[in-house]
C-alpha atoms as a PDB file:
ATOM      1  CA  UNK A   1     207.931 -61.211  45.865  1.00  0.00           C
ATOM      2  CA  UNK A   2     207.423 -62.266  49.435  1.00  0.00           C
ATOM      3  CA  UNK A   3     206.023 -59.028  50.619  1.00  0.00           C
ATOM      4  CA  UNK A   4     203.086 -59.283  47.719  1.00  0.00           C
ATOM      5  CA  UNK A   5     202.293 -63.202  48.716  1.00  0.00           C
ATOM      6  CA  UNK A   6     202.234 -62.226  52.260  1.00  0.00           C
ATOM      7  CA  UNK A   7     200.218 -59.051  51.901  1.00  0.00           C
ATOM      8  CA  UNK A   8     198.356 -61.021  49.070  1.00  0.00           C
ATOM      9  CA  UNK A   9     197.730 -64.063  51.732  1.00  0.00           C
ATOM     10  CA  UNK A  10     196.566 -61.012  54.282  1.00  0.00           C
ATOM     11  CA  UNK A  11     194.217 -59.569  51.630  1.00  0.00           C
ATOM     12  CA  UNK A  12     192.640 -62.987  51.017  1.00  0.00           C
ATOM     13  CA  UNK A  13     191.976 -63.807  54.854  1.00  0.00           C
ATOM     14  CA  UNK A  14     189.428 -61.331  55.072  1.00  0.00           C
ATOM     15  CA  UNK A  15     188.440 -60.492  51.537  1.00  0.00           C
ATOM     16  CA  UNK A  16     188.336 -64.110  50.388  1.00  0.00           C
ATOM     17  CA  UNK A  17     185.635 -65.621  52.947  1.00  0.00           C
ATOM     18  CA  UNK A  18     182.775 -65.315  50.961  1.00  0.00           C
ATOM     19  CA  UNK A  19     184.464 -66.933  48.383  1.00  0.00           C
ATOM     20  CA  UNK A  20     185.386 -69.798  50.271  1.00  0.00           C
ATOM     21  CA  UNK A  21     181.659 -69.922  51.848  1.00  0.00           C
ATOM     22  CA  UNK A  22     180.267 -69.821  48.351  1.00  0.00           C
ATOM     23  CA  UNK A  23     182.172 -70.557  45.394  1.00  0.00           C
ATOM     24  CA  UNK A  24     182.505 -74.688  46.316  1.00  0.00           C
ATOM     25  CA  UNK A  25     183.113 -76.524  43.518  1.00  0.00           C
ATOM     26  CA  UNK A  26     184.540 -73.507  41.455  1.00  0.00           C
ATOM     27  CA  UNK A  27     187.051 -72.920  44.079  1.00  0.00           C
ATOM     28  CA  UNK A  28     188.241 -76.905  43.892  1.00  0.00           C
ATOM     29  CA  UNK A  29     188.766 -76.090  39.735  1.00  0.00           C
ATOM     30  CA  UNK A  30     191.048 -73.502  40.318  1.00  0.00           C
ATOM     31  CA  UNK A  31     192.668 -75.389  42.843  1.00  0.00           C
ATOM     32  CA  UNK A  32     193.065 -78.503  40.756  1.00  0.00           C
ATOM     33  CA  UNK A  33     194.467 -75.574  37.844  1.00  0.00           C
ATOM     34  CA  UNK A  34     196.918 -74.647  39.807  1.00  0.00           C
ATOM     35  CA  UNK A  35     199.734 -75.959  38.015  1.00  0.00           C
ATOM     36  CA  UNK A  36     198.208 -74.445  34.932  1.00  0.00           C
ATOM     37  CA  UNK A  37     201.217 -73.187  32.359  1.00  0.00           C
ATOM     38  CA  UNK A  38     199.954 -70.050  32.994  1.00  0.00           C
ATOM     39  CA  UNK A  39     200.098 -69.365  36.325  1.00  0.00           C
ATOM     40  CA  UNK A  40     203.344 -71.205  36.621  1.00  0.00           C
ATOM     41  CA  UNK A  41     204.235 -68.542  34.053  1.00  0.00           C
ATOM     42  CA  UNK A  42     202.837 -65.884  35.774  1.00  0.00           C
ATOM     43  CA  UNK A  43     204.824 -67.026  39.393  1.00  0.00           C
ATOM     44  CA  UNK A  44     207.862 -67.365  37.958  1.00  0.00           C
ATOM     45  CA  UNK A  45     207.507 -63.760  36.359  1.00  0.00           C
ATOM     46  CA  UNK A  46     206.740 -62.761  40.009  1.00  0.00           C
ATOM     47  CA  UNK A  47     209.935 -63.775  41.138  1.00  0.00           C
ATOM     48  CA  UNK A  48     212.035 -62.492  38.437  1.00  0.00           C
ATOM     49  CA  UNK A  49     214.501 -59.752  39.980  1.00  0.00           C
ATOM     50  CA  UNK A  50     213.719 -57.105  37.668  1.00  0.00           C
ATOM     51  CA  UNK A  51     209.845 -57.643  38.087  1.00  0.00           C
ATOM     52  CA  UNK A  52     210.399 -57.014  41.793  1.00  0.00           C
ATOM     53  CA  UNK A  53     209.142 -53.347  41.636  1.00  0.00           C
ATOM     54  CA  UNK A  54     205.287 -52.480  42.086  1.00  0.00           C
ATOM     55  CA  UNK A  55     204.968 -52.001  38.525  1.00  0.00           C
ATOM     56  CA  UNK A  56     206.666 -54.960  37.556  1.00  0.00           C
ATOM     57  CA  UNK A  57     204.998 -57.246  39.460  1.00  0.00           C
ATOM     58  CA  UNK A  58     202.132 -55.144  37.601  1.00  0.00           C
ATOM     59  CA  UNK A  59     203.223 -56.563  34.573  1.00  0.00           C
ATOM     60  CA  UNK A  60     203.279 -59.744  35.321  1.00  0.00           C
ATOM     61  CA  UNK A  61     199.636 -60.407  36.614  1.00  0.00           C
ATOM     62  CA  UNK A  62     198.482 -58.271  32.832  1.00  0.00           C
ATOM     63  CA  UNK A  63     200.195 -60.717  31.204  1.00  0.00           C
ATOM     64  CA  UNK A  64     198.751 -63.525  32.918  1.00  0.00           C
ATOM     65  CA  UNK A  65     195.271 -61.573  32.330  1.00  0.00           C
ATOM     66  CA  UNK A  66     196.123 -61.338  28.488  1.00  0.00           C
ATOM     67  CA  UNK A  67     197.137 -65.449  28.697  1.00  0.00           C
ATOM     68  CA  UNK A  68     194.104 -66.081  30.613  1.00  0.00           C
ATOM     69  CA  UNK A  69     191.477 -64.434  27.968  1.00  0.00           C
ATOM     70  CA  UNK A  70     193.222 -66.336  25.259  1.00  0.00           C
ATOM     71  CA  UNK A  71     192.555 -69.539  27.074  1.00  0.00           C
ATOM     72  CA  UNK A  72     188.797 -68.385  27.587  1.00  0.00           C
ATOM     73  CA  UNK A  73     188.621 -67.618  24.107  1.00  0.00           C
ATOM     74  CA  UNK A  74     189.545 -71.175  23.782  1.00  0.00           C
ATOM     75  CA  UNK A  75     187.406 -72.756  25.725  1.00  0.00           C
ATOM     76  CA  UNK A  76     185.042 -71.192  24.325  1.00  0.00           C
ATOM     77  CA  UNK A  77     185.043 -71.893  20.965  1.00  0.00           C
ATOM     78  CA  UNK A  78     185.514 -76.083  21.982  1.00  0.00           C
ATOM     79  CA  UNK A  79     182.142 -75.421  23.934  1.00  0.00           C
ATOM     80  CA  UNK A  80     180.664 -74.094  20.811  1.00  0.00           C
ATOM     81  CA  UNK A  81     181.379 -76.928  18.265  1.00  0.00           C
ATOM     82  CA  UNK A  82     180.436 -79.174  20.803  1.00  0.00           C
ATOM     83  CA  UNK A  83     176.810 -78.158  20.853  1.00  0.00           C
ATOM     84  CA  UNK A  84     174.331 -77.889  18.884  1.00  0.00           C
ATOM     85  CA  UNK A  85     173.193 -74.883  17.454  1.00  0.00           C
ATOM     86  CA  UNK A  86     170.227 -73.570  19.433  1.00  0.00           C
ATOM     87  CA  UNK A  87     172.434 -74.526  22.466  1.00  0.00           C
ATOM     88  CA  UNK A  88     175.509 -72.820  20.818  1.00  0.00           C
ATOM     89  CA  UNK A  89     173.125 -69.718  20.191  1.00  0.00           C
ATOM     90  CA  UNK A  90     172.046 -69.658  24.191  1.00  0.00           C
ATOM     91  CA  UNK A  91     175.995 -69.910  25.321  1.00  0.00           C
ATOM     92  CA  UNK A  92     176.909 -66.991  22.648  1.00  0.00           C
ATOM     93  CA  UNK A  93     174.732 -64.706  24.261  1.00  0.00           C
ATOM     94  CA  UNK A  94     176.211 -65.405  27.392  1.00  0.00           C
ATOM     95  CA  UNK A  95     179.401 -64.982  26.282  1.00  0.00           C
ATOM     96  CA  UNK A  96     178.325 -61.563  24.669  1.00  0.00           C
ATOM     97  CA  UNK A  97     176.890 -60.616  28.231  1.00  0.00           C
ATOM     98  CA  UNK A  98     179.785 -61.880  30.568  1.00  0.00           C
ATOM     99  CA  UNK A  99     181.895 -59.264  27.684  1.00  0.00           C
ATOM    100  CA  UNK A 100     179.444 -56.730  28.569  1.00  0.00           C
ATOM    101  CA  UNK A 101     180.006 -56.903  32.188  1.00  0.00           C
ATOM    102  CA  UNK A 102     183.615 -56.952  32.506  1.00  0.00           C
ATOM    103  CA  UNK A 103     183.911 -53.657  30.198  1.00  0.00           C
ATOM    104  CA  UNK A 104     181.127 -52.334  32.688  1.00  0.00           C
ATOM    105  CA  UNK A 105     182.788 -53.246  35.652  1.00  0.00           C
ATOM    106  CA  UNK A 106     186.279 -52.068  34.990  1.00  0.00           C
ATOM    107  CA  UNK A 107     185.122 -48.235  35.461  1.00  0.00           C
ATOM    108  CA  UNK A 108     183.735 -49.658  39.309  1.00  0.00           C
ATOM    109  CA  UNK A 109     187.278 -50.928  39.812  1.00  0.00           C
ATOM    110  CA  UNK A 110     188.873 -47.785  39.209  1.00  0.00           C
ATOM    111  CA  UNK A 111     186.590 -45.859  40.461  1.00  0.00           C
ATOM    112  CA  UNK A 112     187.001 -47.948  44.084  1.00  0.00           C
ATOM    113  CA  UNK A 113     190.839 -48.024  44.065  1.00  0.00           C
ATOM    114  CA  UNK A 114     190.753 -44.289  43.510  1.00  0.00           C
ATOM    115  CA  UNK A 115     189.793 -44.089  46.881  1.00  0.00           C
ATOM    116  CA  UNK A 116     193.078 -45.759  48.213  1.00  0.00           C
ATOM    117  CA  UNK A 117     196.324 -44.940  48.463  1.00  0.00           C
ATOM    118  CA  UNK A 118     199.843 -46.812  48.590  1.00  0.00           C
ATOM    119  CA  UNK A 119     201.354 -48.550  45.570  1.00  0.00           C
ATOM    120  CA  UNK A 120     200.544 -51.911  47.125  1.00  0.00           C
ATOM    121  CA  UNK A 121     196.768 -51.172  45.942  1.00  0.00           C
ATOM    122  CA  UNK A 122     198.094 -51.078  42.260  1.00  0.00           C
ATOM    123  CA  UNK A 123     198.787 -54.834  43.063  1.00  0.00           C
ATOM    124  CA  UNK A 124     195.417 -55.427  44.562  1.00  0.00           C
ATOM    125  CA  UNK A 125     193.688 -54.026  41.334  1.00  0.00           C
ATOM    126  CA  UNK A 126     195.598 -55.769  38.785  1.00  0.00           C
ATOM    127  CA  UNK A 127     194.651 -58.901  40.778  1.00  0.00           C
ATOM    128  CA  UNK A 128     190.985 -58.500  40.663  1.00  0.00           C
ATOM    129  CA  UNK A 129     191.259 -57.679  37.015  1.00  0.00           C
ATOM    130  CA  UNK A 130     192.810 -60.671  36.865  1.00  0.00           C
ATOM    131  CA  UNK A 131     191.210 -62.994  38.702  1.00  0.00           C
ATOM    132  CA  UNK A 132     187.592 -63.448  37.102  1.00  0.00           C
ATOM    133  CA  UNK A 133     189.180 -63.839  33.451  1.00  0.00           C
ATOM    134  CA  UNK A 134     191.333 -66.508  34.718  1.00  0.00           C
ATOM    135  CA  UNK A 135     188.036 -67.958  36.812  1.00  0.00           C
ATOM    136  CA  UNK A 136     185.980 -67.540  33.810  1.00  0.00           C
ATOM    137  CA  UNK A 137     188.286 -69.612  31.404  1.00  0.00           C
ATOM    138  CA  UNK A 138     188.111 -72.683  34.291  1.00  0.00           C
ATOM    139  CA  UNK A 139     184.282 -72.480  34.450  1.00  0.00           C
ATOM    140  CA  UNK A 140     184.300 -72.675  30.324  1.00  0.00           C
ATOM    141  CA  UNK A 141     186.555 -75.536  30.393  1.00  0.00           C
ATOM    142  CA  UNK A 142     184.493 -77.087  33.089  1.00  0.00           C
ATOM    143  CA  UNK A 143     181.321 -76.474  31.102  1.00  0.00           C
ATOM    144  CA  UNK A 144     183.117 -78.250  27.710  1.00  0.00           C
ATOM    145  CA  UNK A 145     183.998 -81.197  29.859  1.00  0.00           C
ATOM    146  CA  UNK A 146     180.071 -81.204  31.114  1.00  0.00           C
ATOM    147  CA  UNK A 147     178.153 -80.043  28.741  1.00  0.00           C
ATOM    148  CA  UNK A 148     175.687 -83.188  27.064  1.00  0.00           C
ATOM    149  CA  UNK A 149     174.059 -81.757  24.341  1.00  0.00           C
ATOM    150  CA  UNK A 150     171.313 -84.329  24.862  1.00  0.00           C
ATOM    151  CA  UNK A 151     170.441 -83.517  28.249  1.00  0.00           C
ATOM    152  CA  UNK A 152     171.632 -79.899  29.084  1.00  0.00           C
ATOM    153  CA  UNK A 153     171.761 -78.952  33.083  1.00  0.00           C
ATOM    154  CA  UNK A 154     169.104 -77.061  34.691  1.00  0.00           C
ATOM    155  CA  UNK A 155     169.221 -75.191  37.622  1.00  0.00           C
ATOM    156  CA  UNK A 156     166.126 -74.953  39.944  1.00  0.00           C
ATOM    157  CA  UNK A 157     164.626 -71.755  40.472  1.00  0.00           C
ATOM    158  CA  UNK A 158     167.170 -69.585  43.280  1.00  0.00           C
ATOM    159  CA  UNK A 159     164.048 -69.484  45.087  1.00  0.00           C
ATOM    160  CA  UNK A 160     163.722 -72.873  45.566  1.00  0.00           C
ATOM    161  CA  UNK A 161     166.984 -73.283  46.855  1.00  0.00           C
ATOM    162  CA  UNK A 162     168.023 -72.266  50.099  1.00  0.00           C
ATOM    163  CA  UNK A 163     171.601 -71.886  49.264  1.00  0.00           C
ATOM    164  CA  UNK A 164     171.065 -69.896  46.583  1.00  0.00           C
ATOM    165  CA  UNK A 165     168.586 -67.539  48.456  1.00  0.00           C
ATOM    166  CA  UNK A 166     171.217 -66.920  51.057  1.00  0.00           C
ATOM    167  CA  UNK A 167     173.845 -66.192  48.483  1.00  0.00           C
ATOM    168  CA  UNK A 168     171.448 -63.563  46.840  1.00  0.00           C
ATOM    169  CA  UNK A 169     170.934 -62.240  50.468  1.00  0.00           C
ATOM    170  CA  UNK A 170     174.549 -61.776  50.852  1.00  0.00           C
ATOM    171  CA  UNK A 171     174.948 -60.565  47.190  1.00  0.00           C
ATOM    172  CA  UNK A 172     172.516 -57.583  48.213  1.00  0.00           C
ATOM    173  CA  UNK A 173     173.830 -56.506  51.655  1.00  0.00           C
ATOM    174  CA  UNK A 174     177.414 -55.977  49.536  1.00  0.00           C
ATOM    175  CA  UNK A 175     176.070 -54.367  46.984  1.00  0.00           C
ATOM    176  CA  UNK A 176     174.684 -52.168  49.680  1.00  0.00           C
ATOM    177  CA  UNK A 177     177.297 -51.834  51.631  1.00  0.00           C
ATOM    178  CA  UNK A 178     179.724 -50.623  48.182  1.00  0.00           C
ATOM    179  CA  UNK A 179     177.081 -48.209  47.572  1.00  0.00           C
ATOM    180  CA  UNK A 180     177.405 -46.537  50.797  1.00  0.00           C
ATOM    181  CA  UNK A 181     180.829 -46.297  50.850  1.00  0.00           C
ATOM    182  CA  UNK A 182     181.440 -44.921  47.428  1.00  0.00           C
ATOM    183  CA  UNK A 183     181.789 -41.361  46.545  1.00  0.00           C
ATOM    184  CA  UNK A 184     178.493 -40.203  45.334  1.00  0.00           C
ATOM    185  CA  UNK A 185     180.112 -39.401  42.150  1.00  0.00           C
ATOM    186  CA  UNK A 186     181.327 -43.311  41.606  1.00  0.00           C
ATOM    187  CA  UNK A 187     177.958 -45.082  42.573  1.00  0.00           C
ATOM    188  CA  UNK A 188     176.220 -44.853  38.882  1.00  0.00           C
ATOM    189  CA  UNK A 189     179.626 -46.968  37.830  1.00  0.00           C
ATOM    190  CA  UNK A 190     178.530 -49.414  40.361  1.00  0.00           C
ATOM    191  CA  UNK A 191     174.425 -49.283  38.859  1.00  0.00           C
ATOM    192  CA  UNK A 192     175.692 -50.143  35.353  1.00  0.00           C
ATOM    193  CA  UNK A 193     178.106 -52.623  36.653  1.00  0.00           C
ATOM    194  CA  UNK A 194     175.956 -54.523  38.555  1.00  0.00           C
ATOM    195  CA  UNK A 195     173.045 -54.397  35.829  1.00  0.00           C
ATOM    196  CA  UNK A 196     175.472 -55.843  33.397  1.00  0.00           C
ATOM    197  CA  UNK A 197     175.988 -58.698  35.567  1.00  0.00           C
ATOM    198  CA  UNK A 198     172.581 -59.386  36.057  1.00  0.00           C
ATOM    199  CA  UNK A 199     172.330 -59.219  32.317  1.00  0.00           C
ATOM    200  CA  UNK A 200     175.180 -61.943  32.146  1.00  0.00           C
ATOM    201  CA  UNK A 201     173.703 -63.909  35.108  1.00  0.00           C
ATOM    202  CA  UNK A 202     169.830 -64.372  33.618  1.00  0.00           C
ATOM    203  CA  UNK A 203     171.249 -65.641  30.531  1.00  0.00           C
ATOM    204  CA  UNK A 204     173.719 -67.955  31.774  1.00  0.00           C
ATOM    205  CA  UNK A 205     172.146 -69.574  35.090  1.00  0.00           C
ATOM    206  CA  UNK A 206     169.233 -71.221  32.501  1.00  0.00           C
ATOM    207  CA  UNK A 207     172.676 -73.139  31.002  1.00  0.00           C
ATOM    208  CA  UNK A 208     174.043 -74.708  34.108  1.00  0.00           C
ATOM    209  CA  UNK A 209     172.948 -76.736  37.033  1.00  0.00           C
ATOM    210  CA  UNK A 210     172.673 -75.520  40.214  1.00  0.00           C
ATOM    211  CA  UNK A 211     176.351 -75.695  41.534  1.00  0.00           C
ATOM    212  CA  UNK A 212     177.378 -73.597  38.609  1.00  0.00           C
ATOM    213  CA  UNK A 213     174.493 -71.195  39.682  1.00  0.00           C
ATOM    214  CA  UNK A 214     176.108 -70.965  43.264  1.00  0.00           C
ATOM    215  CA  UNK A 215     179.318 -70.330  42.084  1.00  0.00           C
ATOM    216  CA  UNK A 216     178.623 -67.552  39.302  1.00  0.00           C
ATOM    217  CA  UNK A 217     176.177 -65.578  42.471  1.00  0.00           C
ATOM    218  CA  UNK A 218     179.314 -66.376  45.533  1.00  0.00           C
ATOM    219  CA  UNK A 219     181.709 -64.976  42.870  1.00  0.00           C
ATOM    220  CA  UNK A 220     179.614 -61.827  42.220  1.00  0.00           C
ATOM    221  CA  UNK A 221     179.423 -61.913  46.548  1.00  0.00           C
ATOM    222  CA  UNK A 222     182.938 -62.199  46.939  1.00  0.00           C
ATOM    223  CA  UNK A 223     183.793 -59.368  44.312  1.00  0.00           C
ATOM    224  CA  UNK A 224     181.501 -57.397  45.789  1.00  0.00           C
ATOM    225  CA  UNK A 225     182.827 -57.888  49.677  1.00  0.00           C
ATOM    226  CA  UNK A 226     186.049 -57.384  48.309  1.00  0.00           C
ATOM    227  CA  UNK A 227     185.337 -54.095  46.807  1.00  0.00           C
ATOM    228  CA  UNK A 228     183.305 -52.986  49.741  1.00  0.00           C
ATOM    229  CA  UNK A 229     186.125 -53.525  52.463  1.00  0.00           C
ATOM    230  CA  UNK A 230     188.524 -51.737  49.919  1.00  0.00           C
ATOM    231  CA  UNK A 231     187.030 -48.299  49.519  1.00  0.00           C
ATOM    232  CA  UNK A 232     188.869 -45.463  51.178  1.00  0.00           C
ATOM    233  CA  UNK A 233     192.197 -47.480  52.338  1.00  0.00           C
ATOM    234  CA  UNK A 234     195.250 -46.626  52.866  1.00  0.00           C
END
């Protein structure tokens, strides 16, 4: 357990800085879900003796994964009968969408820890498998808190926004960056990947105001840094 929080904690130093730069209020939800059942579940599975091993500690963050989908599922369906049903219509395509990209993008993830070697990477990729379900069922529950069916959220246009125009800078020069350091035979993974979550992005930034639009884009950069700096380790 304490070598995965330490090389975890390690990992996160560098990987985790464009998270911090972008995903601001996001980042404050998870911390404030910290002592979620869940993840209290999923630490105390961490420490558990005979979950010490690499695939047992493997275990653990899948089941977590599996916990954290059911609580998106959730959320989900509160944010639904809370709205009306144009609105409900809107959020069920972006639901439909953010599906579409995470069955896209789990080929890119295999495809970039393929490149690595040592059982500690096994870790690594459960955790980013991991990590936007459990990020995704926060924003939802977020959203149901927010939502006003009366007076919906819009976002200004990412070109009017300087934030947002830097984030979409950064979001590009990863992107770039992955697709140079991929194998040549892994890169169309990474084109349908990131097309899916454009697909998911256009239909959910007209839903939420402009903080919500930062933090879906510095996710995306931080996934994408991650990923980038991960290719060909050992």
């Amino acid at each position: 357990m304490k070598s995965w929080t330490k090389a975890r904690a390690r990992w996160w130093g560098v990987a985790g800085m464009a998270a911090a730069l972008w995903l601001g209020a996001g980042t404050a939800h998870a911390e404030v879900a910290a002592a979620d059942p869940i993840d209290s579940g999923m630490r105390a599975c961490l420490a558990r003796a005979d979950r010490s091993s690499t695939a047992g500690q493997v275990q653990c963050m899948d089941a977590a994964r599996t916990a954290w989908q059911g609580a998106t599922d959730a959320a989900y369906a509160q944010l639904i009968a809370k709205l009306p049903p144009a609105q409900g219509r809107r959020w069920q395509l972006s639901e439909q969408r953010w599906n579409a990209w995470r069955a896209a993008e789990d080929p890119l993830v295999r495809a970039v820890f393929a490149t690595t070697k040592g059982s500690l990477y096994l870790q690594y990729e459960a955790d980013m498998r991991l990590q936007p379900v459990r990020d995704h069922a926060l924003a939802l529950r977020v959203q149901t808190a927010q939502q006003d069916p009366a007076s919906p959220p819009r976002a200004r246009a990412c070109s009017d926004d300087a934030q947002c125009e830097h984030a979409t800078f950064d979001l590009n020069r990863y992107y770039r960056r992955l697709a140079a350091r991929l194998p040549a035979r892994s890169r169309p993974a990474l084109w349908r990947a990131q097309r899916a979550w454009r697909a998911y992005r256009d239909a959910t930034t007209p839903l939420i105001d402009e903080r919500g639009q930062l933090d879906l884009i510095g996710a995306r950069v931080a996934t994408l840094k991650r990923l980038s700096e991960t290719v060909g380790n050992h």
